[in-house]
Protein backbone atom coordinates (compact mmCIF):
# COMPACT_ATOMS: atom_id res chain seq x y z
CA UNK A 1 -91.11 115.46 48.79
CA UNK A 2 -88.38 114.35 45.91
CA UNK A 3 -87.25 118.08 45.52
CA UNK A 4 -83.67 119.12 46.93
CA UNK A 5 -83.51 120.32 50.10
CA UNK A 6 -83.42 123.91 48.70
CA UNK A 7 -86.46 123.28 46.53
CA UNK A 8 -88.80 121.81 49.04
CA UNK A 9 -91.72 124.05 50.39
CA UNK A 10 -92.49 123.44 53.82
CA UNK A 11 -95.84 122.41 53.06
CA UNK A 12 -94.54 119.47 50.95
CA UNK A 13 -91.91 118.43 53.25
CA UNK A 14 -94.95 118.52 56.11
CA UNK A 15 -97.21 116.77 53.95
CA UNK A 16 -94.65 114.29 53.14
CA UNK A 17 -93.77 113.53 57.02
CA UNK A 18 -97.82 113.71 57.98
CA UNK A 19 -98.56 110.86 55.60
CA UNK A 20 -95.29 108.72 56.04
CA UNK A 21 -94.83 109.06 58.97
CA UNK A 22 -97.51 110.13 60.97
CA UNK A 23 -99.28 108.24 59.66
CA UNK A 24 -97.76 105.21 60.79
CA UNK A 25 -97.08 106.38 64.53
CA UNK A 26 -100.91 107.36 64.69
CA UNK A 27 -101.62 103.25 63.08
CA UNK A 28 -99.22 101.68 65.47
CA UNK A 29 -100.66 103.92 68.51
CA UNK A 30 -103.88 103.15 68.01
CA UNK A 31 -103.25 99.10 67.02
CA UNK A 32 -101.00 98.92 70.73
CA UNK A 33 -104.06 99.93 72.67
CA UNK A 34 -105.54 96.17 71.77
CA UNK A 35 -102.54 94.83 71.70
CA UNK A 36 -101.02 95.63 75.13
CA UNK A 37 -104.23 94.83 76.31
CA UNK A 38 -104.36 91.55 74.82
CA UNK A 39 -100.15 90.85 75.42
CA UNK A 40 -99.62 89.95 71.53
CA UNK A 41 -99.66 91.67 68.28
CA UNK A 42 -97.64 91.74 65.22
CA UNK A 43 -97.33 95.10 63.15
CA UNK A 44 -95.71 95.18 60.37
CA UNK A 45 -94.90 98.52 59.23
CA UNK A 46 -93.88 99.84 55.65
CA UNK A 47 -90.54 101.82 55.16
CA UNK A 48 -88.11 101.98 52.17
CA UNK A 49 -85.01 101.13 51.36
CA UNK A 50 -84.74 104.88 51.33
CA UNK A 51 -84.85 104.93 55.50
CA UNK A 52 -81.74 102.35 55.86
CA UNK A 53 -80.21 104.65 53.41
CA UNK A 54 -79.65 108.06 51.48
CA UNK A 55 -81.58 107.78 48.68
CA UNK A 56 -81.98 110.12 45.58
CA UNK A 57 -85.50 110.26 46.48
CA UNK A 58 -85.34 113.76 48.18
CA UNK A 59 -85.13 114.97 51.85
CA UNK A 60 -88.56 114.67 53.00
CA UNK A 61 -89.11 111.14 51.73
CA UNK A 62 -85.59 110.03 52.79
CA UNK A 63 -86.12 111.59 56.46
CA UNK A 64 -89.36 110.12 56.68
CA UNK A 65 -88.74 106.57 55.82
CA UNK A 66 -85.76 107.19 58.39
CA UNK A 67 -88.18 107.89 60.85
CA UNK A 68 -90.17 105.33 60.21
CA UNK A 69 -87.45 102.87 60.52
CA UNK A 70 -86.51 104.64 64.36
CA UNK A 71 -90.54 104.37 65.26
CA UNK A 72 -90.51 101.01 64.68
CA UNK A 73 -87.11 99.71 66.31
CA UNK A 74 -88.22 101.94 69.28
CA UNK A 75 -91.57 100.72 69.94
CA UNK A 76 -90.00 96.99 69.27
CA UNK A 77 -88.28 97.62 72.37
CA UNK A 78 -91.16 99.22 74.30
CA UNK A 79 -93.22 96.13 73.61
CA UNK A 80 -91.64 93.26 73.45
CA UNK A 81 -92.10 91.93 76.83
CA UNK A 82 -95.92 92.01 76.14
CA UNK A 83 -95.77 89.56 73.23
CA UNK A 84 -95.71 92.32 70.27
CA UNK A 85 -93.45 92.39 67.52
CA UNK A 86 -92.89 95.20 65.32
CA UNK A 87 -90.88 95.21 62.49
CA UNK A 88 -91.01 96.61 58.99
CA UNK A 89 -90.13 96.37 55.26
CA UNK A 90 -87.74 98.28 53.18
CA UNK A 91 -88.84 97.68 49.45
CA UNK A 92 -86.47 98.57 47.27
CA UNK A 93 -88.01 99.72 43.72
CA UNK A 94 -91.48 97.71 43.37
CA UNK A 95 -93.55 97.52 40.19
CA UNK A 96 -96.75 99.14 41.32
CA UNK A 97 -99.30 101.56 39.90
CA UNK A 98 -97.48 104.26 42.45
CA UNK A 99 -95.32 105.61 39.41
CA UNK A 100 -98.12 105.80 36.98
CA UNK A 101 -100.44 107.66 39.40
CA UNK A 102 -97.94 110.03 40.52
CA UNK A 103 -97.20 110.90 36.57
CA UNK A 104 -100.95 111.20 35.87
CA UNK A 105 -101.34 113.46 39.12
CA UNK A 106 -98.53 115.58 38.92
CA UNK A 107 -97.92 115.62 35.20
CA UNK A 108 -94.70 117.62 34.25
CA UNK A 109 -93.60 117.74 38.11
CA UNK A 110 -93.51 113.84 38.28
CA UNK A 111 -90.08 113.32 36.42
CA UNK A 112 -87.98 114.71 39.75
CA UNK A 113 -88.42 111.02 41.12
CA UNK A 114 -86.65 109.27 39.10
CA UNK A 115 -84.52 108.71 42.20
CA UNK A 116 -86.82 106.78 44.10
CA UNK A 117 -89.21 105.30 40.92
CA UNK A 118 -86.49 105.10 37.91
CA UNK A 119 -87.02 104.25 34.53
CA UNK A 120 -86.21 100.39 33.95
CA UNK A 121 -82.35 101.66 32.58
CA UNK A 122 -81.57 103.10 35.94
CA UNK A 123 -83.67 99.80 38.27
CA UNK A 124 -81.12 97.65 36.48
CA UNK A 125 -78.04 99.84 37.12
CA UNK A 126 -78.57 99.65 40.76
CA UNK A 127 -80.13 96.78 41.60
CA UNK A 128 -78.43 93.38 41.16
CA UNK A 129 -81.35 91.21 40.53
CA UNK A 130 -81.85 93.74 37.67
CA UNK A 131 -85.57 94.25 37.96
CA UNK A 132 -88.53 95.54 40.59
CA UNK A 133 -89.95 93.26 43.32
CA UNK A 134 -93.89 92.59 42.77
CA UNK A 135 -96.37 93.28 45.34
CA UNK A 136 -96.18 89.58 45.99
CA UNK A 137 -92.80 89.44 47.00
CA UNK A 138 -93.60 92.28 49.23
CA UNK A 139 -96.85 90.45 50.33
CA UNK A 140 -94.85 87.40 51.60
CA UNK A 141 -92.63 88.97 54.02
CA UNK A 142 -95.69 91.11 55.43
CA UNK A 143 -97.01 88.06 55.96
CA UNK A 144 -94.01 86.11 57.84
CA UNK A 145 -93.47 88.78 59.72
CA UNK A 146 -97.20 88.74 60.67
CA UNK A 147 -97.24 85.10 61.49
CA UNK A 148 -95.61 82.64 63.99
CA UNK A 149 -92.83 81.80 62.70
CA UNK A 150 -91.41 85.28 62.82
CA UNK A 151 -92.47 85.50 67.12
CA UNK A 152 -88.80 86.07 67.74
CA UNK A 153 -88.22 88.75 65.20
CA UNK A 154 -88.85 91.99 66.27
CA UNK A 155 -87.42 95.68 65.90
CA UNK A 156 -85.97 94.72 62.11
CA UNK A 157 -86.31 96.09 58.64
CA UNK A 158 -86.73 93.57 56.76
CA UNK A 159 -84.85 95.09 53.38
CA UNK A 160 -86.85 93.86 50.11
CA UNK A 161 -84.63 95.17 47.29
CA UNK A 162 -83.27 92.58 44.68
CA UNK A 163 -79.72 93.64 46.65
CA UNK A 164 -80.08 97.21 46.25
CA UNK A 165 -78.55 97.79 49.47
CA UNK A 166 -75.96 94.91 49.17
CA UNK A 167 -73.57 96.72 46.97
């Protein structure tokens, strides 16, 4: 999913938009049916900073995150007057095992995301706070948006990125 547009197979770019985001309209379909029913629900969906923006992630991965971001502004509206938020986050680049997984699975292949994952040189060239987020950082807005105090908020990406986007 990180090749150029020219490079991608369609079974990658399928692949990519099955998991991404199919994944997450198949989640949020099946989560409404107790939701509607019960006339409140919070989801909370995951996106990227790559679906508020272009990213030098790669088509598939770009357009997916994109789509993710449209799935969950859409069904914000849908649902709202039943009591249901849904919103998601955009991390920016997040120190996870993600990178080092990838690497190990796809061995020489795994350097054409240094768009999305970049080494620590290129995290600090574009993002201001001049570092990754941690899964706890990410954690904590999961779980205001999950909670109470966030019962107003609904049909935002929340954008998690150290000011990535900012510049």
């Amino acid at each position: 999913g990180y090749a150029p547009v020219t490079e991608l197979t369609p079974t990658v770019w399928e692949r990519v938009i099955a998991i991404n985001l199919s994944g997450t309209f198949y989640a949020c379909k099946r989560a409404l049916v107790d939701m509607v029913a019960a006339r409140r629900g919070r989801i909370v969906n995951i996106a990227s900073v790559a679906g508020v923006v272009g990213s030098g992630g790669g088509p598939a991965y770009t357009a997916s995150k994109h789509g993710v971001v449209g799935l969950t502004r859409q069904l914000a509206i849908t649902h709202a007057a039943q009591g249901i938020t849904v919103n998601a986050i955009g991390p920016g680049a997040v120190q996870t095992g993600l990178r080092a997984n990838t690497v190990r699975i796809l061995g020489g292949d795994a350097p054409v995301m240094r768009g999305v994952g970049g080494d620590d040189a290129a995290i600090k060239a574009i993002t201001p706070a001049e570092r990754r987020g941690t899964v706890d950082e990410i954690a904590a807005c999961a779980v205001f948006l999950a909670g109470e105090a966030a019962s107003y908020v609904t049909g935002h990406t929340l954008v998690v990125d150290g000011g990535w986007t900012a510049r």
